[in-house]
PDB file of N, CA and C in Angstrom:
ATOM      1  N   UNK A   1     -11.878  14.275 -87.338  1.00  0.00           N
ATOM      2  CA  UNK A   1     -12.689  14.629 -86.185  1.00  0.00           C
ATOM      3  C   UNK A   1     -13.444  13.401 -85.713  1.00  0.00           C
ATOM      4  N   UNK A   2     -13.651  13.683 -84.206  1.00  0.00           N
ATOM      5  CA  UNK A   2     -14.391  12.157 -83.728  1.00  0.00           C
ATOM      6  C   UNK A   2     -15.762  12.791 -83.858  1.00  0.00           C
ATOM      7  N   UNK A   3     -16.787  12.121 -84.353  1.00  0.00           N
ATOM      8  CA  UNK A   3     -18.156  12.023 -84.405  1.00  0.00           C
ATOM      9  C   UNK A   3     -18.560  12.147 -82.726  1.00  0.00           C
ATOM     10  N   UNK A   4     -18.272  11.074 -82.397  1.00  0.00           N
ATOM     11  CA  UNK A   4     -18.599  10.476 -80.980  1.00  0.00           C
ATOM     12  C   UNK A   4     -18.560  11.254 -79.861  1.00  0.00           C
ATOM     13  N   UNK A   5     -17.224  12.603 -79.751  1.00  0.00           N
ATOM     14  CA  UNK A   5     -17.249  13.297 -78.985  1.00  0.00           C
ATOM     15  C   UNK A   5     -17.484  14.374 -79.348  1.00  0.00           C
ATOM     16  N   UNK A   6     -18.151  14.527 -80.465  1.00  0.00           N
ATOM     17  CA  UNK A   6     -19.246  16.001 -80.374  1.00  0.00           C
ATOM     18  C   UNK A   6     -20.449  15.552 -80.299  1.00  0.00           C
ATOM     19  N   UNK A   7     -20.712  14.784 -80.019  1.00  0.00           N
ATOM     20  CA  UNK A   7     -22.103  13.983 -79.295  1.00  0.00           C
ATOM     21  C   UNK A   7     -22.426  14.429 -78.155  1.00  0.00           C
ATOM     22  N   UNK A   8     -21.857  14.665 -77.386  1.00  0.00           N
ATOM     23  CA  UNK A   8     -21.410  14.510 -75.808  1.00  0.00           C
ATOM     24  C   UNK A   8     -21.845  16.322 -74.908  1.00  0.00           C
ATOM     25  N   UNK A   9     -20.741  16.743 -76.390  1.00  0.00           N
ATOM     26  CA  UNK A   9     -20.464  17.832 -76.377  1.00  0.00           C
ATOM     27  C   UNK A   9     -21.773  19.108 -76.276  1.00  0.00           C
ATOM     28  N   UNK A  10     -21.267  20.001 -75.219  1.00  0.00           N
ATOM     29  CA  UNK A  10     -23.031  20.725 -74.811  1.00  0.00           C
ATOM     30  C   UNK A  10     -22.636  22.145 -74.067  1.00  0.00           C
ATOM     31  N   UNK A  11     -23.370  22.946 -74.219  1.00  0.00           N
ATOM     32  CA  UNK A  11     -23.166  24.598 -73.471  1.00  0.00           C
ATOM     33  C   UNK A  11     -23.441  24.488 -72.516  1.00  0.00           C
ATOM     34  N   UNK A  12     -22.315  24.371 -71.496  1.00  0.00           N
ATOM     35  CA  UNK A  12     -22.628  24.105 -69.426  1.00  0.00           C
ATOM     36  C   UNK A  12     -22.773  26.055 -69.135  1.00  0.00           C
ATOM     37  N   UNK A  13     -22.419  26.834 -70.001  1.00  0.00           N
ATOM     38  CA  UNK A  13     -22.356  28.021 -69.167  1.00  0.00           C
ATOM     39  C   UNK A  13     -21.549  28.457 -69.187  1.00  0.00           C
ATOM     40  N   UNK A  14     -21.100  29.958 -68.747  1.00  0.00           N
ATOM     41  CA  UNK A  14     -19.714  30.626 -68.768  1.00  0.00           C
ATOM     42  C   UNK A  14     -19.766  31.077 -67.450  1.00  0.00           C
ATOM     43  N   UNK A  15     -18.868  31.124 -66.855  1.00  0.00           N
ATOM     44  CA  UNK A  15     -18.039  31.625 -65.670  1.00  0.00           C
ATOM     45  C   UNK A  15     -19.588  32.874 -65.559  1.00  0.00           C
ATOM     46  N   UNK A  16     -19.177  34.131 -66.518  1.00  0.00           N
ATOM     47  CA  UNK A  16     -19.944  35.259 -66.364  1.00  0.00           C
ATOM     48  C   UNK A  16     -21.615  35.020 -66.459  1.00  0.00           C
ATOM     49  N   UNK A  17     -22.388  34.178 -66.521  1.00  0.00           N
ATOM     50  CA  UNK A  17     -23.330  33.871 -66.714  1.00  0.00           C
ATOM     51  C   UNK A  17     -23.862  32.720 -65.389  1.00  0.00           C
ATOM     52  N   UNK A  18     -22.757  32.452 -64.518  1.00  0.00           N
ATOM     53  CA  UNK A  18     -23.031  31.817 -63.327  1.00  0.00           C
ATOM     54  C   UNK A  18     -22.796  33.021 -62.854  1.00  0.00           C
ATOM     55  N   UNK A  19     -22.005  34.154 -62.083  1.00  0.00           N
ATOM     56  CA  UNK A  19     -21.563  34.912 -61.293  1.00  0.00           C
ATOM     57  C   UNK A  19     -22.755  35.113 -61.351  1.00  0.00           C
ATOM     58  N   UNK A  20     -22.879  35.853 -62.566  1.00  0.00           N
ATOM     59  CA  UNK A  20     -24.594  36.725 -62.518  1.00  0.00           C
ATOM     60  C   UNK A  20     -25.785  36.520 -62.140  1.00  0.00           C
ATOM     61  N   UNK A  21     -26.040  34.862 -62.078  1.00  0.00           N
ATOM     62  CA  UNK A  21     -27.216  33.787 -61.592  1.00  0.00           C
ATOM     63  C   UNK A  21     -26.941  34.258 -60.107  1.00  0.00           C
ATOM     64  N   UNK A  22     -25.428  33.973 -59.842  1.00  0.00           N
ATOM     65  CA  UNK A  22     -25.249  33.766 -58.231  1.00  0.00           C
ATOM     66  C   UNK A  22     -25.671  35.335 -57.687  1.00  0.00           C
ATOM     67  N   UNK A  23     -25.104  36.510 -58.477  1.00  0.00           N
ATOM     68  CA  UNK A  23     -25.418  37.698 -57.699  1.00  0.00           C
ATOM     69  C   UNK A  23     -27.002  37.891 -57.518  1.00  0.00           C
ATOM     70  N   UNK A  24     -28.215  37.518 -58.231  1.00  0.00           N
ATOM     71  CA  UNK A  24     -29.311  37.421 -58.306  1.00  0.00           C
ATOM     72  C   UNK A  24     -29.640  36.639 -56.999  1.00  0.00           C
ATOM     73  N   UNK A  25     -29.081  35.697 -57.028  1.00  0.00           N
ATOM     74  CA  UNK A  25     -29.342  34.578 -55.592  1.00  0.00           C
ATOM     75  C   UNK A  25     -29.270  35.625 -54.009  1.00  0.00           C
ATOM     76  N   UNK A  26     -27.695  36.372 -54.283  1.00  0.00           N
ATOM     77  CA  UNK A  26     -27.919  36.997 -53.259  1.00  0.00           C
ATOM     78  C   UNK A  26     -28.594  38.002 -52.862  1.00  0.00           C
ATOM     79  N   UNK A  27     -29.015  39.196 -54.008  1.00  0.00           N
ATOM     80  CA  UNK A  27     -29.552  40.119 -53.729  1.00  0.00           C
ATOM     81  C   UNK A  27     -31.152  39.567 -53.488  1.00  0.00           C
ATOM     82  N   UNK A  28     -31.753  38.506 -54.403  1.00  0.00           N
ATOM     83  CA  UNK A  28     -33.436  37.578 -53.412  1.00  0.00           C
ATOM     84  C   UNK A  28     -32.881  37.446 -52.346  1.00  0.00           C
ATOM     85  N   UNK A  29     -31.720  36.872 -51.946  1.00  0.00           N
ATOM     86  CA  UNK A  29     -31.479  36.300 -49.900  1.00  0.00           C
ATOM     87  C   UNK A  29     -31.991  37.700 -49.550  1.00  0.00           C
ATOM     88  N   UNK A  30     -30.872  38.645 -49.912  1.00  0.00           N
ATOM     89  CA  UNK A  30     -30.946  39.820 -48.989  1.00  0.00           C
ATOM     90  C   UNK A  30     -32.345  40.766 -48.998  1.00  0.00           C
ATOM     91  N   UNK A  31     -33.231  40.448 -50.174  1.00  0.00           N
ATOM     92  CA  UNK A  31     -34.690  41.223 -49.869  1.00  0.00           C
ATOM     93  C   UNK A  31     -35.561  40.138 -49.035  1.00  0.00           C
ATOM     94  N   UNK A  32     -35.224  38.724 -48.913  1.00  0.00           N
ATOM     95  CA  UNK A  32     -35.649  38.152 -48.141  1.00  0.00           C
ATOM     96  C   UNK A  32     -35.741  38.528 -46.555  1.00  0.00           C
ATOM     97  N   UNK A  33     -34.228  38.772 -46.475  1.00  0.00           N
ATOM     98  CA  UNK A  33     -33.777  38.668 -44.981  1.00  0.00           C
ATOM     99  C   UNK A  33     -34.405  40.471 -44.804  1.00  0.00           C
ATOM    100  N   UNK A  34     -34.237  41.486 -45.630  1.00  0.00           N
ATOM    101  CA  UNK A  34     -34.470  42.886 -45.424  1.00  0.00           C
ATOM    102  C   UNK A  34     -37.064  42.348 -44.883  1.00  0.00           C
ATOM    103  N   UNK A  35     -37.412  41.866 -45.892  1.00  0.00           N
ATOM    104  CA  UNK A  35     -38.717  41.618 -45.744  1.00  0.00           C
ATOM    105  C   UNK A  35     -39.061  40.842 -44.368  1.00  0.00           C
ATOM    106  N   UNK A  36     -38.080  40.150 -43.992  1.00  0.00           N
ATOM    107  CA  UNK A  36     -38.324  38.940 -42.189  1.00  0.00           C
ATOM    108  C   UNK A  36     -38.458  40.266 -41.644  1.00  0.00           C
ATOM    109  N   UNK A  37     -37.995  40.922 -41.609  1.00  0.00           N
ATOM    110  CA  UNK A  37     -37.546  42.493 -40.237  1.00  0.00           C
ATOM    111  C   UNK A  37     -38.387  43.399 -40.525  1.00  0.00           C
ATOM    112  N   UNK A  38     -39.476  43.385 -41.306  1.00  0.00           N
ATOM    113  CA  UNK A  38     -40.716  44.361 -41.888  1.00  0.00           C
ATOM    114  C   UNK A  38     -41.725  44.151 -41.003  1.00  0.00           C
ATOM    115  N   UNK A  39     -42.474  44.957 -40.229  1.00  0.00           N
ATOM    116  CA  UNK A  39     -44.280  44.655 -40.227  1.00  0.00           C
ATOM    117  C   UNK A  39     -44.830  44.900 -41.264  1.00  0.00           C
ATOM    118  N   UNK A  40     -45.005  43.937 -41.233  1.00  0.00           N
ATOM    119  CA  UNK A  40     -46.519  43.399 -42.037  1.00  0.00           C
ATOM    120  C   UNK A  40     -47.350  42.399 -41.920  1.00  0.00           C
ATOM    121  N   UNK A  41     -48.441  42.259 -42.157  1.00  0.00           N
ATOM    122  CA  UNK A  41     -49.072  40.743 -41.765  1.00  0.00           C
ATOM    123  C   UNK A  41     -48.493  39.565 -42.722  1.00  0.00           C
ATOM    124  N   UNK A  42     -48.432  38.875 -41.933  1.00  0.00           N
ATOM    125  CA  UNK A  42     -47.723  37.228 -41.659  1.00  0.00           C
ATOM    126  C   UNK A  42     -48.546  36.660 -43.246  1.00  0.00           C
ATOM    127  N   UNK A  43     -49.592  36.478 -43.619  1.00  0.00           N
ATOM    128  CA  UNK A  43     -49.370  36.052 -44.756  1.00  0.00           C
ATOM    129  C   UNK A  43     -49.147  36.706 -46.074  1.00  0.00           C
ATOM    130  N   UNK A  44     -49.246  37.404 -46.187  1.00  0.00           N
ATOM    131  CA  UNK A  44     -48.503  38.807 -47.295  1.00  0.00           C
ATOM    132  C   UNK A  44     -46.993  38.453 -47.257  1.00  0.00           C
ATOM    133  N   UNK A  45     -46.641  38.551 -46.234  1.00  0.00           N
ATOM    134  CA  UNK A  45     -45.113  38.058 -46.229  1.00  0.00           C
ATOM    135  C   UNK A  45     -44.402  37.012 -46.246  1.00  0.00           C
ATOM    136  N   UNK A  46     -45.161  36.005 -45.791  1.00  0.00           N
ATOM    137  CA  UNK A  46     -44.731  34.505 -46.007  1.00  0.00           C
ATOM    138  C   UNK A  46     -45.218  34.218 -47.628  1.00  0.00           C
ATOM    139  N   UNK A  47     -46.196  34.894 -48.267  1.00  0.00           N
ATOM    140  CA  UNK A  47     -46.053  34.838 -49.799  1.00  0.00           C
ATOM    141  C   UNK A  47     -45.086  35.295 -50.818  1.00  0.00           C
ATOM    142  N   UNK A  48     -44.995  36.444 -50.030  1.00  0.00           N
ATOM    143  CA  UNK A  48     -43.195  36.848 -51.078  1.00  0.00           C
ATOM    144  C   UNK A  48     -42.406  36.325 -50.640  1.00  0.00           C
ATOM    145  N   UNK A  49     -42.093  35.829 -49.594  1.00  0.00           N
ATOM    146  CA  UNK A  49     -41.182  35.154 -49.617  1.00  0.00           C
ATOM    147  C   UNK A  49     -41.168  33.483 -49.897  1.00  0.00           C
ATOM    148  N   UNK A  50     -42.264  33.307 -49.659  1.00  0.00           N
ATOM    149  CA  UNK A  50     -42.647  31.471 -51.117  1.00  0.00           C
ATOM    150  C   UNK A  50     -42.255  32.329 -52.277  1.00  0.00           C
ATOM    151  N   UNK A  51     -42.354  33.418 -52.671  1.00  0.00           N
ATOM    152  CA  UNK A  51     -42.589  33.664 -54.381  1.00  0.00           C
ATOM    153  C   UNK A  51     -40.893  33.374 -54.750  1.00  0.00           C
ATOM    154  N   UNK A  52     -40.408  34.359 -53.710  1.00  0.00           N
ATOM    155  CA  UNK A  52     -39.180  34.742 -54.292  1.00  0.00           C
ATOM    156  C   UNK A  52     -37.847  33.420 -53.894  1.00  0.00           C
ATOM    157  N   UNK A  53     -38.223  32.378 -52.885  1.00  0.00           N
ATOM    158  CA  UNK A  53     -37.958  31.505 -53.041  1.00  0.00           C
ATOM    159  C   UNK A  53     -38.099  30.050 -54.018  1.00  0.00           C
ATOM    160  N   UNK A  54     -39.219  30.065 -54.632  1.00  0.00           N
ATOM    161  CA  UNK A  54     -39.481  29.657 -55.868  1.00  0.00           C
ATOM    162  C   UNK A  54     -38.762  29.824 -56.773  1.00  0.00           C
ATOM    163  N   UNK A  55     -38.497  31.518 -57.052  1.00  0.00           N
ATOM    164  CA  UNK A  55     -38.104  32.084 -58.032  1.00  0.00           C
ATOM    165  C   UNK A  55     -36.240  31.566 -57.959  1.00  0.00           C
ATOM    166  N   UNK A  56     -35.850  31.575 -56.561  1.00  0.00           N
ATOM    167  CA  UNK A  56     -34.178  31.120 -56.025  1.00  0.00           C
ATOM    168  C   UNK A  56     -34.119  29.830 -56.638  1.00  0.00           C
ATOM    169  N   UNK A  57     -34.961  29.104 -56.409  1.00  0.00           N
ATOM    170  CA  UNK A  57     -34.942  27.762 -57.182  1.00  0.00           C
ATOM    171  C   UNK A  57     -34.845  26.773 -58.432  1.00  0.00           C
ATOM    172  N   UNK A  58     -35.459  28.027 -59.146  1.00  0.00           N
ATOM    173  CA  UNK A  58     -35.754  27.406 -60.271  1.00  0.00           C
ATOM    174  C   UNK A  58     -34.774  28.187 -60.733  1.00  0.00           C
ATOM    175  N   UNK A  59     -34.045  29.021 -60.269  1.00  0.00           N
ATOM    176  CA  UNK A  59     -32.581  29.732 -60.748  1.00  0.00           C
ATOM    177  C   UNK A  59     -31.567  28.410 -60.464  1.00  0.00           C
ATOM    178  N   UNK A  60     -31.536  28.302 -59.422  1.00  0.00           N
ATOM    179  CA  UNK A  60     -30.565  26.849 -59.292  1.00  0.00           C
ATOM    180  C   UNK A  60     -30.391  26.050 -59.851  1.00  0.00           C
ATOM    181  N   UNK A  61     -31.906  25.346 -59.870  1.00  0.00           N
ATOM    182  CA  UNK A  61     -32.167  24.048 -60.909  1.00  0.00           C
ATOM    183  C   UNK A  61     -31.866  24.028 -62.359  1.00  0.00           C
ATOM    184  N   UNK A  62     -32.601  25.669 -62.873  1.00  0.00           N
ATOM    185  CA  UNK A  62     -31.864  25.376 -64.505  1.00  0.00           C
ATOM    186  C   UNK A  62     -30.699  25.938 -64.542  1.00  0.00           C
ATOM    187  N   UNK A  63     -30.233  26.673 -63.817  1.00  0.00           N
ATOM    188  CA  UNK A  63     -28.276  27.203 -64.402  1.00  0.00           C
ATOM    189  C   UNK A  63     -27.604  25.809 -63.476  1.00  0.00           C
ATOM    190  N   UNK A  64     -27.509  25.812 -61.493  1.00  0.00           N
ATOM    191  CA  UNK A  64     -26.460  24.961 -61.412  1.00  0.00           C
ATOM    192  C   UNK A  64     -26.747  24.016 -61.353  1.00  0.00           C
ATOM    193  N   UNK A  65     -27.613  23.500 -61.354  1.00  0.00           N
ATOM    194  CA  UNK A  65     -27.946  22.115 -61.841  1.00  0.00           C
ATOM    195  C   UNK A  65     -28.442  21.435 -63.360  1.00  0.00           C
ATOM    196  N   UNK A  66     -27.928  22.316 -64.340  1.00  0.00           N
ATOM    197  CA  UNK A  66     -27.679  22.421 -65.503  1.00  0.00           C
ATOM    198  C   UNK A  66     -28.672  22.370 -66.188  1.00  0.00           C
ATOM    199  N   UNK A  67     -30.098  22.157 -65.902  1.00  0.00           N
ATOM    200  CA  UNK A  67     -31.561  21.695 -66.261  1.00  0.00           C
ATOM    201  C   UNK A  67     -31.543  22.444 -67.379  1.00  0.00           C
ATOM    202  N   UNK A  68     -31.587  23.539 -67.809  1.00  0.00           N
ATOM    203  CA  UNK A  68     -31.630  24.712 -68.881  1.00  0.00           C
ATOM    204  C   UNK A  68     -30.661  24.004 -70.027  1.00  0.00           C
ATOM    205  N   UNK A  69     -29.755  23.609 -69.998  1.00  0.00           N
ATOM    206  CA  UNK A  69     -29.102  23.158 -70.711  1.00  0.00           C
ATOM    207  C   UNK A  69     -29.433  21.812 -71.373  1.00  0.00           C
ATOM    208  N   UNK A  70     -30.104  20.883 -70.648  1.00  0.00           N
ATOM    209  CA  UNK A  70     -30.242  19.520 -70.776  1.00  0.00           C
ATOM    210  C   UNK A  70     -31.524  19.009 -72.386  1.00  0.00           C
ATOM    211  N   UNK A  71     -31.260  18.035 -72.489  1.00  0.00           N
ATOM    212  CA  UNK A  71     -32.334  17.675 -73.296  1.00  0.00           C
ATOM    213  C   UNK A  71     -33.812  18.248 -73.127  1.00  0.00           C
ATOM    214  N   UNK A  72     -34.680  18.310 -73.868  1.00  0.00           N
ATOM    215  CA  UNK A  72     -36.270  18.611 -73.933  1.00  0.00           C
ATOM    216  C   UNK A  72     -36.822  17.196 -73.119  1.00  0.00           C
ATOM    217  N   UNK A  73     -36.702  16.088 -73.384  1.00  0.00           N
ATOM    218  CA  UNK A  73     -37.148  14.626 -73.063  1.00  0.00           C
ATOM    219  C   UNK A  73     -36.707  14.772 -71.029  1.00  0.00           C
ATOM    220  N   UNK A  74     -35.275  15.082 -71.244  1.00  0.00           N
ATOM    221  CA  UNK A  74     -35.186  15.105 -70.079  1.00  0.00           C
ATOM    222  C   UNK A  74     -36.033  16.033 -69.073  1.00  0.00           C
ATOM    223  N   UNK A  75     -36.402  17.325 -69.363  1.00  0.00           N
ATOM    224  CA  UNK A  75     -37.208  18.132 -68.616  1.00  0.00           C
ATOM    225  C   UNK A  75     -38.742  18.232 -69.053  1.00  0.00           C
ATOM    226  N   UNK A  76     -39.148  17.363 -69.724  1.00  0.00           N
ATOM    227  CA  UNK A  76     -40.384  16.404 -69.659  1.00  0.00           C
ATOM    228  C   UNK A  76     -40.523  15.422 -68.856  1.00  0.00           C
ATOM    229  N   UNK A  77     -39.657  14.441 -68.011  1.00  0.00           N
ATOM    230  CA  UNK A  77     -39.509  13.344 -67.597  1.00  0.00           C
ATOM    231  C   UNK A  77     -39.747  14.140 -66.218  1.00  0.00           C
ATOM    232  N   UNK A  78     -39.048  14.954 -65.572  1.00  0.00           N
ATOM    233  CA  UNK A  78     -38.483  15.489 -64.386  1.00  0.00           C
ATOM    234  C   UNK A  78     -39.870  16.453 -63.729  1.00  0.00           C
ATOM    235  N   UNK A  79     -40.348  17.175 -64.887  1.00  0.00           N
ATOM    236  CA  UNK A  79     -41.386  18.272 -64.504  1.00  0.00           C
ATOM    237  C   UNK A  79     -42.358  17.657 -64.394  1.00  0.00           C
ATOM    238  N   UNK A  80     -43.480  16.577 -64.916  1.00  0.00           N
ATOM    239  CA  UNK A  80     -44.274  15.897 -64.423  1.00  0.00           C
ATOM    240  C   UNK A  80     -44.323  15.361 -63.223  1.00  0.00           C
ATOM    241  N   UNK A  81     -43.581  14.883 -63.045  1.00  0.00           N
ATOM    242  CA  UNK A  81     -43.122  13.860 -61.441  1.00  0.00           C
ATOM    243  C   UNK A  81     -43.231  14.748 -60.683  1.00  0.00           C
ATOM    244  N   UNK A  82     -42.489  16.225 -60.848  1.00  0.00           N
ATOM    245  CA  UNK A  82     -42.634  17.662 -59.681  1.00  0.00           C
ATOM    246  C   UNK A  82     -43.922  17.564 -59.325  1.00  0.00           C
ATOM    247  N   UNK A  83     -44.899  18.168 -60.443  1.00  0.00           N
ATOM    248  CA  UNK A  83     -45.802  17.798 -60.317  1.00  0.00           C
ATOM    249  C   UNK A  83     -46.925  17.557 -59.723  1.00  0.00           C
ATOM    250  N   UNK A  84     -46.472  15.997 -59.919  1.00  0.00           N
ATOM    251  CA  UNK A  84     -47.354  14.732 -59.559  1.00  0.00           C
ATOM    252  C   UNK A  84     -47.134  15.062 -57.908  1.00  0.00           C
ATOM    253  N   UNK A  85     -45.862  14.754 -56.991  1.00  0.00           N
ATOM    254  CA  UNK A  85     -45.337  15.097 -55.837  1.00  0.00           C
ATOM    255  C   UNK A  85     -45.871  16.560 -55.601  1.00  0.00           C
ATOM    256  N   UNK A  86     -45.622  17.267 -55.582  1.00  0.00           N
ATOM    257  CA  UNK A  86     -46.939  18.943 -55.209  1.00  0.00           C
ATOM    258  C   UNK A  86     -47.756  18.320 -54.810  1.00  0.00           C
ATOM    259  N   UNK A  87     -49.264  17.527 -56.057  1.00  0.00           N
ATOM    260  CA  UNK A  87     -49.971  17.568 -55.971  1.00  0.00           C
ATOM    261  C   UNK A  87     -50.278  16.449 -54.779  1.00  0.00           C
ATOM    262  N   UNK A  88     -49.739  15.604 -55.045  1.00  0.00           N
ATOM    263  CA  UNK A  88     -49.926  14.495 -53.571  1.00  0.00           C
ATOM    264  C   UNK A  88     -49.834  14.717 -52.280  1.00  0.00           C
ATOM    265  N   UNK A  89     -48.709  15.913 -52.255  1.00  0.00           N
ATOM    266  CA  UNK A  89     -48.419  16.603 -50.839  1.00  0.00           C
ATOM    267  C   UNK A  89     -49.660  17.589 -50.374  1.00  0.00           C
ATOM    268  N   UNK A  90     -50.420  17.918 -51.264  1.00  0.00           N
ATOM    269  CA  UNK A  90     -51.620  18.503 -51.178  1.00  0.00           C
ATOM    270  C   UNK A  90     -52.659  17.935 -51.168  1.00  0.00           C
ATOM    271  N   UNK A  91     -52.473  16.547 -51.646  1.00  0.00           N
ATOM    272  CA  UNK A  91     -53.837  15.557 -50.700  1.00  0.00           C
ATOM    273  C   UNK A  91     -53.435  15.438 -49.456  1.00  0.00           C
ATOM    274  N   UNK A  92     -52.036  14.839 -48.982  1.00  0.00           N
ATOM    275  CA  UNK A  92     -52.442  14.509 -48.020  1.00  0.00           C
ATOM    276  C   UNK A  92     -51.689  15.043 -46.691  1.00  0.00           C
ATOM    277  N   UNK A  93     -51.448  16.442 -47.207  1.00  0.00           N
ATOM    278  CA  UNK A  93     -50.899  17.243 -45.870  1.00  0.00           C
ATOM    279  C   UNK A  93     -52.410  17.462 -45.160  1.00  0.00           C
ATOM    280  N   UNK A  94     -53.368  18.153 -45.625  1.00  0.00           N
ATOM    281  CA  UNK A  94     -54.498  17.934 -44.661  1.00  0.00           C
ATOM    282  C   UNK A  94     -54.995  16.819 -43.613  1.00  0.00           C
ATOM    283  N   UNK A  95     -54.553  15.936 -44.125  1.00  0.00           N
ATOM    284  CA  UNK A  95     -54.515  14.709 -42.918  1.00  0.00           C
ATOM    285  C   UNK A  95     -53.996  15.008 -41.964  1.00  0.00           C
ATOM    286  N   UNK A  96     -52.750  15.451 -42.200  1.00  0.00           N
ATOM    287  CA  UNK A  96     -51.963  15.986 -40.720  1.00  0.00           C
ATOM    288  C   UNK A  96     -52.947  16.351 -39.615  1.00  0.00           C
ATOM    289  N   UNK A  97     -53.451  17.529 -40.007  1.00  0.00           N
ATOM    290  CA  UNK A  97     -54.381  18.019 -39.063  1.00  0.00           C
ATOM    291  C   UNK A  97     -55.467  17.768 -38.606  1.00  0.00           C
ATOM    292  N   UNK A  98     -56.024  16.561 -39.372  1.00  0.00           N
ATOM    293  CA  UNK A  98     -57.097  15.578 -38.387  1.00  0.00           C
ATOM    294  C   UNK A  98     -55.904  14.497 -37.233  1.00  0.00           C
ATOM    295  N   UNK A  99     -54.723  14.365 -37.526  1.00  0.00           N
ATOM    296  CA  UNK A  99     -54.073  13.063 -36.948  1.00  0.00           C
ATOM    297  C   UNK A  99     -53.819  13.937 -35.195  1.00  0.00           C
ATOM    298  N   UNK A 100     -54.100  15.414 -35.527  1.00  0.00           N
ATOM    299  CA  UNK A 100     -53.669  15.954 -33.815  1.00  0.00           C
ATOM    300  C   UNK A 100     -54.572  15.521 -33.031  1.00  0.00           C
ATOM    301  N   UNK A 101     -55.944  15.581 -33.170  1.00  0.00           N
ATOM    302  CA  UNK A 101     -56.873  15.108 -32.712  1.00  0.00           C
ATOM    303  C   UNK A 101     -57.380  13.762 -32.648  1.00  0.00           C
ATOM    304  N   UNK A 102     -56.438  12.529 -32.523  1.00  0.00           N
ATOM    305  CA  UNK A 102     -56.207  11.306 -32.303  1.00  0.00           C
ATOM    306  C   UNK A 102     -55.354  11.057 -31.070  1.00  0.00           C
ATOM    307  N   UNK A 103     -54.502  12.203 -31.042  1.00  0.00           N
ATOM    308  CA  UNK A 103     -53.897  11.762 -29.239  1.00  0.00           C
ATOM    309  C   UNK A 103     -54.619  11.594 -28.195  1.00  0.00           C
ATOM    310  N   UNK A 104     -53.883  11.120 -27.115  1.00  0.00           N
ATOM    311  CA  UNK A 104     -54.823  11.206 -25.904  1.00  0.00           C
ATOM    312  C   UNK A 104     -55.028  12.068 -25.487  1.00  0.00           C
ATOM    313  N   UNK A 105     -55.833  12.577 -24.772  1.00  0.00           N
ATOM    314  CA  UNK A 105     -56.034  13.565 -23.985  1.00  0.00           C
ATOM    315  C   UNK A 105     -56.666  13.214 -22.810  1.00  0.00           C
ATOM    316  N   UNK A 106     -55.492  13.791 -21.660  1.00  0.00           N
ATOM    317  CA  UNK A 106     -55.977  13.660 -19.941  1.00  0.00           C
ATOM    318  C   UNK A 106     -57.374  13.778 -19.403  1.00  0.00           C
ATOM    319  N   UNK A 107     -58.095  13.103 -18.906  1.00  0.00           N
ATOM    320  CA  UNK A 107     -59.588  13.625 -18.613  1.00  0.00           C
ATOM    321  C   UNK A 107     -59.584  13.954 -16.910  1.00  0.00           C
ATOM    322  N   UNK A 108     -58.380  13.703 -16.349  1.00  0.00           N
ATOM    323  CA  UNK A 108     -58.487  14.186 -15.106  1.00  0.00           C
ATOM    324  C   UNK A 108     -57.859  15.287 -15.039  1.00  0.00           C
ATOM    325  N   UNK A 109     -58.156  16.447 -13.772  1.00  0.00           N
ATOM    326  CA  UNK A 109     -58.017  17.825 -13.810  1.00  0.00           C
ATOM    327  C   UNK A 109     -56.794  17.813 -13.452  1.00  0.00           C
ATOM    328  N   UNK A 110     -55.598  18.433 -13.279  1.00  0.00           N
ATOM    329  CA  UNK A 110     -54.518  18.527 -12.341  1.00  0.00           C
ATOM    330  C   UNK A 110     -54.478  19.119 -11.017  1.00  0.00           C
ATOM    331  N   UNK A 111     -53.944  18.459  -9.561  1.00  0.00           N
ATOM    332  CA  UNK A 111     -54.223  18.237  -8.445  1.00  0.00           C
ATOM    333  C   UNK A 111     -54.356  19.767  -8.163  1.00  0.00           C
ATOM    334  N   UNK A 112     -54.605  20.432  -7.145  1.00  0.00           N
ATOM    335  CA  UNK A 112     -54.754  21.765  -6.456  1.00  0.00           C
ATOM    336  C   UNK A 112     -53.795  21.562  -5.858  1.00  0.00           C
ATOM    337  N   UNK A 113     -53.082  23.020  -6.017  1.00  0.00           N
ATOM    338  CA  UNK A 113     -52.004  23.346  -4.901  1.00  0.00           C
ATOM    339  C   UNK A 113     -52.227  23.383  -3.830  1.00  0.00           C
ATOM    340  N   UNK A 114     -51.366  22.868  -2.921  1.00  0.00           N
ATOM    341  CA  UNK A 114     -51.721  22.718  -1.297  1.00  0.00           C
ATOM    342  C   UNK A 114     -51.696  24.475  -1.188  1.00  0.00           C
ATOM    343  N   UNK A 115     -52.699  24.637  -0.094  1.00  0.00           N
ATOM    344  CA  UNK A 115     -53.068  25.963   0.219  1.00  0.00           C
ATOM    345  C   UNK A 115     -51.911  26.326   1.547  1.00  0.00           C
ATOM    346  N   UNK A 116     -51.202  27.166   1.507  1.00  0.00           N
ATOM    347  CA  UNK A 116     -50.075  27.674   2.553  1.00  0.00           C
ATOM    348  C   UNK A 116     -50.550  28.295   4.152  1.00  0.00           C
ATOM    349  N   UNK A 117     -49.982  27.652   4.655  1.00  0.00           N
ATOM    350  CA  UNK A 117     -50.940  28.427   5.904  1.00  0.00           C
ATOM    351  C   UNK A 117     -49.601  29.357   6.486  1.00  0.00           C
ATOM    352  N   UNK A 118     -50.124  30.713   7.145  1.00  0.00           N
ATOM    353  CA  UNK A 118     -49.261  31.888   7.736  1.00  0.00           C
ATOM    354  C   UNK A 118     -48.852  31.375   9.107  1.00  0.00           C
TER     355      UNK A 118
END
């Protein structure tokens, strides 16, 4: 036996254990897409649907993008940096919304319509 190539060697998953990830994927799309067509107020619903998109994700990341499978070191290396990036995007997305109020803005009125005579 080669040493070397059971080194290598690692559990990617079975056929039946992706289908099943994937049928999960679709039935979140489809309570997604069933929740867009609901009244309800706008942030109640834009939260389940962050939740349950979260939840689509991190289905992806550890089955098809094999993360679940991978080394401990490796998903120490990867999850910090997530992270770190969140948290930065949350310093400085608020900036955004001081930078609207840096455009110009017109200080003259716009002309009057010529008045129509009968």
């Amino acid at each position: 036996m080669n040493a070397h190539a059971d080194e290598h060697e690692h559990f990617a998953g079975s056929n039946k254990l992706f289908t099943s990830i994937w049928i999960w994927l679709v039935l979140l799309t489809m309570v997604e897409i069933v929740l867009a067509y609901r009244p309800m107020a706008i942030h109640i619903m834009l939260t389940i649907l962050l939740g349950l998109s979260i939840i689509k994700a991190a289905l992806i990341v550890a089955y098809f993008m094999h993360l679940k499978f991978e080394r401990l070191s490796l998903i120490l290396t990867i999850v910090p940096m997530l992270v770190v990036c969140i948290c930065l995007l949350f310093v400085f997305f608020p900036d955004s919304f001081r930078s609207q109020d840096l455009r110009y803005k017109f200080k003259e009125t716009p002309p009057e319509p010529a008045a129509e005579s009968h």
